[in-house]
Protein backbone atom coordinates (compact mmCIF):
# COMPACT_ATOMS: atom_id res chain seq x y z
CA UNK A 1 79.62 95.02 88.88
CA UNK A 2 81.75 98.26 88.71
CA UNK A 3 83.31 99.60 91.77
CA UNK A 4 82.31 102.82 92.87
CA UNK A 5 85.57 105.25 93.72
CA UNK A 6 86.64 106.89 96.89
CA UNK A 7 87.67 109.76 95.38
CA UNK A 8 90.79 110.95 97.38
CA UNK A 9 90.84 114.33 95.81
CA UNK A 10 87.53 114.94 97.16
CA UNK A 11 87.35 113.85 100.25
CA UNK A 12 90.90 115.14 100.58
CA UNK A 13 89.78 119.05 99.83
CA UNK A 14 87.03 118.36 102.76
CA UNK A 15 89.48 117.34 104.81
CA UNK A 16 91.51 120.57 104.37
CA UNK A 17 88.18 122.51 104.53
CA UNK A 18 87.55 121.37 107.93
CA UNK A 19 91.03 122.03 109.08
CA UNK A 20 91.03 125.83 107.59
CA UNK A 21 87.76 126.61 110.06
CA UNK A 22 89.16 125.01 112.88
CA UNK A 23 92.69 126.40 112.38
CA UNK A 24 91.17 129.88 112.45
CA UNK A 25 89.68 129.37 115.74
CA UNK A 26 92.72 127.53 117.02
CA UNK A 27 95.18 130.88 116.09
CA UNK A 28 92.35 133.24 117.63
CA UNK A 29 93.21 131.25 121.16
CA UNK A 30 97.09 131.02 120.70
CA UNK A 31 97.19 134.72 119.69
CA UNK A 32 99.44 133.01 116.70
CA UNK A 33 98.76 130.15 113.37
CA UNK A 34 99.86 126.76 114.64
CA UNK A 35 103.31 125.98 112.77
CA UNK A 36 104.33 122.74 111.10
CA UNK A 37 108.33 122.65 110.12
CA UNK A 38 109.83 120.60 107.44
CA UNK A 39 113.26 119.28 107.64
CA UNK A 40 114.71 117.82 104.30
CA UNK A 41 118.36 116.27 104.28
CA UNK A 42 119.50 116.36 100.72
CA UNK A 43 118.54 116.78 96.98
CA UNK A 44 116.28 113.91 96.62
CA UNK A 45 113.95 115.29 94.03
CA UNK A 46 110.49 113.29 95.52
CA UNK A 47 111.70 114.40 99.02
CA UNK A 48 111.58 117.90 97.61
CA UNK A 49 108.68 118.08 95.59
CA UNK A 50 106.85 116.40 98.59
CA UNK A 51 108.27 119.17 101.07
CA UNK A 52 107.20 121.61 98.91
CA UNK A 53 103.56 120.23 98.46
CA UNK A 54 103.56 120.09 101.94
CA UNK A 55 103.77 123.79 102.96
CA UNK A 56 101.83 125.23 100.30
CA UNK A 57 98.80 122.85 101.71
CA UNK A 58 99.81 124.67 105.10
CA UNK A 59 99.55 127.83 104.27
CA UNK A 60 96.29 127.14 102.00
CA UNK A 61 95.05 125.79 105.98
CA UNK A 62 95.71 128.98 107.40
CA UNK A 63 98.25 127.50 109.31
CA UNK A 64 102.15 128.78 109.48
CA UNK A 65 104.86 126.50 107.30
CA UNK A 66 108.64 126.68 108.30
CA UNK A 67 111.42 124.36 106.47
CA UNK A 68 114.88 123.54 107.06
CA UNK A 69 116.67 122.28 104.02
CA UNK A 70 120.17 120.72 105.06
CA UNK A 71 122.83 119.47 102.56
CA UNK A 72 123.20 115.57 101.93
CA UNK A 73 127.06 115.23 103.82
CA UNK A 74 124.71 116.82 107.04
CA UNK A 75 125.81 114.40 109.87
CA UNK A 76 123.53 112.93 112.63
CA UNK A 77 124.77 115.44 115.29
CA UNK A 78 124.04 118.13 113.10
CA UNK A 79 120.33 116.88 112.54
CA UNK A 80 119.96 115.80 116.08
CA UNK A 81 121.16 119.75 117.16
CA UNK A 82 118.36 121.33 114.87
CA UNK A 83 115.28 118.91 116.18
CA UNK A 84 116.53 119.80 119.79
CA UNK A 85 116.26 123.53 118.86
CA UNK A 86 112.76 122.97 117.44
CA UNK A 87 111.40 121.13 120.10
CA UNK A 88 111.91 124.21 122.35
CA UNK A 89 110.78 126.56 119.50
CA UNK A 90 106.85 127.57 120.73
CA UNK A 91 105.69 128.79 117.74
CA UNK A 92 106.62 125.25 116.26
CA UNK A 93 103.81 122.33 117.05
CA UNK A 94 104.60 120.28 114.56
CA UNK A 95 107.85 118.65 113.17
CA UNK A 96 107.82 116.48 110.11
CA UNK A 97 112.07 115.15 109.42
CA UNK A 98 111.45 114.05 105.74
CA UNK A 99 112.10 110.21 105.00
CA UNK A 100 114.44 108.48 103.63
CA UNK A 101 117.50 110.00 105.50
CA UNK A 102 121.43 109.94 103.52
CA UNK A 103 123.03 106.28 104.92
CA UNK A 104 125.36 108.24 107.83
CA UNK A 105 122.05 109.00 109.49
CA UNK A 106 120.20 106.28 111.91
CA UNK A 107 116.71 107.54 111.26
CA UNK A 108 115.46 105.44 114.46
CA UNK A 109 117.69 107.66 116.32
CA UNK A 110 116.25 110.80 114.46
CA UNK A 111 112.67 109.90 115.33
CA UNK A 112 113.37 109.40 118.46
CA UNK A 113 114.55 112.60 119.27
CA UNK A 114 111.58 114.54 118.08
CA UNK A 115 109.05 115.29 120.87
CA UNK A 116 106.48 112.93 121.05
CA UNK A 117 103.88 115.87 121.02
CA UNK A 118 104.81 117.14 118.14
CA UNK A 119 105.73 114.06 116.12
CA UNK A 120 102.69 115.29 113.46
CA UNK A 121 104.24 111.74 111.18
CA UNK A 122 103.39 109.87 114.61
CA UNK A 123 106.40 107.91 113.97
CA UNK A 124 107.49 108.35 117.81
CA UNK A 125 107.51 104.56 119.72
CA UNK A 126 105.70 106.74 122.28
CA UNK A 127 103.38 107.16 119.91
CA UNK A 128 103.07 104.14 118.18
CA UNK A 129 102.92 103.03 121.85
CA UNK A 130 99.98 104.78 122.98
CA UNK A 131 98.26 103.85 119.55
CA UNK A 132 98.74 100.42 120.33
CA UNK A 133 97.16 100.27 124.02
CA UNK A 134 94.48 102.75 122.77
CA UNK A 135 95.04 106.24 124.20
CA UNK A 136 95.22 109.63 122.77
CA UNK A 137 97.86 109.62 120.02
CA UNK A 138 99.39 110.98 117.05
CA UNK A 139 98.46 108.71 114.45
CA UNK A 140 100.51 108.26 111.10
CA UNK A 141 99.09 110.33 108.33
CA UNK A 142 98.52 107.70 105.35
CA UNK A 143 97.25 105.11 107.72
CA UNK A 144 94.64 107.52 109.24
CA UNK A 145 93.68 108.69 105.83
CA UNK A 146 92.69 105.06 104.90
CA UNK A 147 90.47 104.93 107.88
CA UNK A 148 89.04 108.09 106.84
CA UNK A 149 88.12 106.89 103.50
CA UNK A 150 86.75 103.16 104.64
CA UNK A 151 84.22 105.35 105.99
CA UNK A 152 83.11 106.99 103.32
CA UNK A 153 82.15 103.54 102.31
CA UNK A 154 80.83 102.13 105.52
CA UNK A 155 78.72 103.67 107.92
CA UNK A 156 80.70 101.96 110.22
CA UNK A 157 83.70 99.58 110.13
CA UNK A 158 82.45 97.34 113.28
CA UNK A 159 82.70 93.90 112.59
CA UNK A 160 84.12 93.81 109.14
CA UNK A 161 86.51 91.38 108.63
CA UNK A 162 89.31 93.28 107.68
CA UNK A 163 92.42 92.03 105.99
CA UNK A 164 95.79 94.60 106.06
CA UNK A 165 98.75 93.21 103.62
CA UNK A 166 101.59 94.54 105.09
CA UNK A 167 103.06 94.93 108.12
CA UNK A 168 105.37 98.67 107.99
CA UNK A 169 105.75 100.96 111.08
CA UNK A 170 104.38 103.63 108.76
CA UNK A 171 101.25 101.85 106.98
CA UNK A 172 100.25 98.38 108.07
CA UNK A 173 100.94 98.04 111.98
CA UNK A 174 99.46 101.03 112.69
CA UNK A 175 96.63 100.80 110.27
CA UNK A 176 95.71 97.55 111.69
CA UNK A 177 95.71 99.44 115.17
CA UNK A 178 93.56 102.47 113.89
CA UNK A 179 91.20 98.81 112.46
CA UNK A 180 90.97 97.41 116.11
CA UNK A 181 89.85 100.54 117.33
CA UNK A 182 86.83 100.54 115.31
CA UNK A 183 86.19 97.38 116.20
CA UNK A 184 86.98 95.73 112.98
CA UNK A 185 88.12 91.95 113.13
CA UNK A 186 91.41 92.30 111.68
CA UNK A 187 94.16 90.16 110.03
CA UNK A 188 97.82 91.22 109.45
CA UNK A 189 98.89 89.49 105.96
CA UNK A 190 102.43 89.57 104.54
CA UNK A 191 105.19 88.28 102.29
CA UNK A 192 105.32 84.99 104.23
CA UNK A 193 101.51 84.67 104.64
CA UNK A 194 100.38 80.81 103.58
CA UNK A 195 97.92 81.38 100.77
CA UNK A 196 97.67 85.01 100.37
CA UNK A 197 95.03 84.83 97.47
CA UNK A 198 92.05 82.93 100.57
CA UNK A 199 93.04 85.34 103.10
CA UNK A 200 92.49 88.56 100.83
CA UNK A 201 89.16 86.96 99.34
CA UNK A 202 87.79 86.91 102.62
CA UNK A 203 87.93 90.94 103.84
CA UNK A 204 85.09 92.43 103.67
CA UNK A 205 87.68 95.56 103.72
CA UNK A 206 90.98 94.76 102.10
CA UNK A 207 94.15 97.33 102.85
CA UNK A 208 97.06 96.96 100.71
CA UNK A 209 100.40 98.38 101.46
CA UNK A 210 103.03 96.23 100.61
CA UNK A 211 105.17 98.32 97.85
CA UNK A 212 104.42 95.64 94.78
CA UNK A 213 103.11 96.78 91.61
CA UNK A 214 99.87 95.14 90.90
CA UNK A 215 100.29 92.76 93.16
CA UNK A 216 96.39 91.84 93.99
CA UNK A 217 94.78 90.86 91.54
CA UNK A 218 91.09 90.75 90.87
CA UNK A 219 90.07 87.17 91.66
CA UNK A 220 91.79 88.13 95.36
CA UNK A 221 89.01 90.17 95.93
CA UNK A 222 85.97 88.68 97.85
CA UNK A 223 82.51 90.31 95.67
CA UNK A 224 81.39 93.26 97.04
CA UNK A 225 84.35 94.28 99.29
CA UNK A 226 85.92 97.68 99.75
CA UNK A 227 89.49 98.25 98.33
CA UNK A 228 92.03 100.49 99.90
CA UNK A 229 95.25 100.69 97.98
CA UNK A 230 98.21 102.26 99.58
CA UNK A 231 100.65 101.57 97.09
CA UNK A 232 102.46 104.07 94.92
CA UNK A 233 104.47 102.28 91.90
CA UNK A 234 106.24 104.29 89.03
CA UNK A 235 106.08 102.33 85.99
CA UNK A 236 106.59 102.65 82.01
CA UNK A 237 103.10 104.05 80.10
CA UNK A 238 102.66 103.37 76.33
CA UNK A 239 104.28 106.93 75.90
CA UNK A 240 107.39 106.01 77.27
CA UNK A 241 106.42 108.50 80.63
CA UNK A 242 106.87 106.63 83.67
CA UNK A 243 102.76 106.52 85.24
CA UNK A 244 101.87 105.86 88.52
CA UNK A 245 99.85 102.38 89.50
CA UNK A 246 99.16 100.84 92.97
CA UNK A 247 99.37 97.13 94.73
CA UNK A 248 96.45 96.17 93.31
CA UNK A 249 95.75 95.52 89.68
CA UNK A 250 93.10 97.93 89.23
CA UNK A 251 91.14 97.44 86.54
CA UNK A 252 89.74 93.77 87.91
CA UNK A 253 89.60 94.84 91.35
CA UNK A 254 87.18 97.40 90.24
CA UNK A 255 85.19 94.96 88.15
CA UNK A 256 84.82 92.87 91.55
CA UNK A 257 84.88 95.80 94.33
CA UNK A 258 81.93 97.40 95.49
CA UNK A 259 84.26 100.53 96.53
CA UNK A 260 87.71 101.22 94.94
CA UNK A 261 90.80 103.85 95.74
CA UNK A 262 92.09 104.63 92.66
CA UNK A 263 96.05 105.29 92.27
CA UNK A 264 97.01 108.32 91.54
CA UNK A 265 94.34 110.22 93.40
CA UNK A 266 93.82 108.26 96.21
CA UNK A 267 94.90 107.33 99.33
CA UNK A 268 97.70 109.70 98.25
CA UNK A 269 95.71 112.72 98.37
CA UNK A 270 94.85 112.34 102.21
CA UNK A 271 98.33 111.72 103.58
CA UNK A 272 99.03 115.42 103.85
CA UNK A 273 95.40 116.09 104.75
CA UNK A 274 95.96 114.03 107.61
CA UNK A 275 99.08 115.50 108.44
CA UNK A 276 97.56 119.09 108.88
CA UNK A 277 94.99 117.69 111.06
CA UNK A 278 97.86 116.26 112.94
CA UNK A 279 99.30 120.09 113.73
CA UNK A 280 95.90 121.39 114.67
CA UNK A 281 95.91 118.43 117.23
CA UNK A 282 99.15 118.84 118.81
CA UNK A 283 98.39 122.55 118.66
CA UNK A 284 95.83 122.42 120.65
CA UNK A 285 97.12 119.77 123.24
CA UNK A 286 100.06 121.24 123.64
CA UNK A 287 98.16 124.58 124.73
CA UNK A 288 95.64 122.93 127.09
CA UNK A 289 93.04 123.70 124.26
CA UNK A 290 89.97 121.64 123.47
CA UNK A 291 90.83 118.81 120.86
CA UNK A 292 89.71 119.91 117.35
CA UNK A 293 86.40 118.22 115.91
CA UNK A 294 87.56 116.60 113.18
């Protein structure tokens, strides 16, 4: 068997197709693009490469990309002034405060302060809240992606027996939410999960976000399942280049897989896709307007 891969780039660039129509008929009711804002604290080369990535893939959507780039000494007050000011800016919908934040910064503080409505990470505990108890939210962008791409594999995802390995506020609780909402049966594995290995080989659609380089291997993969790997690992190549590799060891998941992310150009790929669907939503909630169709 070779697993057949869910191409992020691809389904990624559909993604952003969708969101370029809808984003046109979304300004032509505002009168104005909906506006996402970036706010990086610090140097942090990732942070700013990201950022950057970011509002190009907003403009490309048609939609309108601020930033706010504030020096790493920036205090908390400081921070906590700007989001204020952008939550009563109406030509901003969406506010993304780049993570990590310097050490004299409490980021739960940070998040907090950004209006729930236009928390396009979907960070906010309002949000997570809402998520959780299964209204109308913002959803986090990388877990929403993964649900995304399960279905490009699935017709649909009710009654899989789905297995999450990790348990973050960004990736794993709230994927395992987005999971119970389709009706999935779902199991929340981590670091101090008994046997590990029998509780992957049993999903039917295994999810793994836990931040260790080729952790799962391929004899933790039931035959046939679909693969989802969230993880983003830097790592020496024979060239002496760091490469990038996932969670999952992918060359004997894929031998065992029926469907396979691959890492780069995976899961990856959607996370900003997501995000710009994101600012068309709150957009167009926070005008009244009809939710868009994506």
């Amino acid at each position: 068997m070779s697993a057949k891969i869910l191409d992020g780039r691809v389904i990624a660039d559909e993604l952003r197709a969708q969101v370029a129509v809808e984003a046109a008929q979304i300004s032509a009711k505002l009168g104005r693009k909906p506006g996402l804002v970036a706010v990086l604290v610090g140097d942090d080369p990732a942070s700013q490469a990201y950022v950057k990535s970011k509002g190009k893939a907003t403009i490309d959507a048609g939609m309108a990309s601020f930033e706010h780039r504030l020096p790493e000494g920036t205090s908390e007050q400081e921070l906590l002034a700007l989001i204020a000011k952008l939550n009563a800016d109406d030509t901003v919908d969406g506010i993304l405060v780049q993570l990590p934040l310097p050490g004299q910064i409490d980021t739960a503080r940070v998040i907090e302060a950004i209006d729930p409505a236009k928390d396009v990470d979907g960070f906010h505990p309002m949000n997570a809240g809402r998520l959780a108890t299964g209204l109308p939210s913002l959803v986090p962008g990388t877990p929403m992606g993964c649900i995304i791409m399960a279905k490009k594999a699935h017709a649909s995802l009710a009654g899989l027996d789905a297995v999450v390995v990790g348990r973050s506020n960004i990736v794993g609780k709230p994927l395992a939410q987005l999971l119970i909402a389709e009706s999935a049966t779902v199991t929340v594995a981590h670091s101090k999960t008994k046997d590990l290995k029998e509780v992957c080989r049993r999903a039917d659609l295994l999810c793994v976000a836990i931040g260790k380089t080729e952790f799962v291997k391929g004899d933790w993969i039931k035959p046939g399942a679909t693969v989802i790997d969230v993880g983003i690992n830097r790592v020496p190549g024979p060239d002496g280049k760091n490469k990038l590799v996932g969670d999952v060891a992918y060359e004997e998941a894929a031998k065992v897989a029926a469907w396979i992310t691959p890492v780069p150009g995976g899961v990856g790929r959607m996370t900003v896709a997501c995000l710009l669907v994101n600012t068309l939503r709150a957009a167009a909630a926070r005008a009244g307007l009809e939710a868009p169709k994506i």
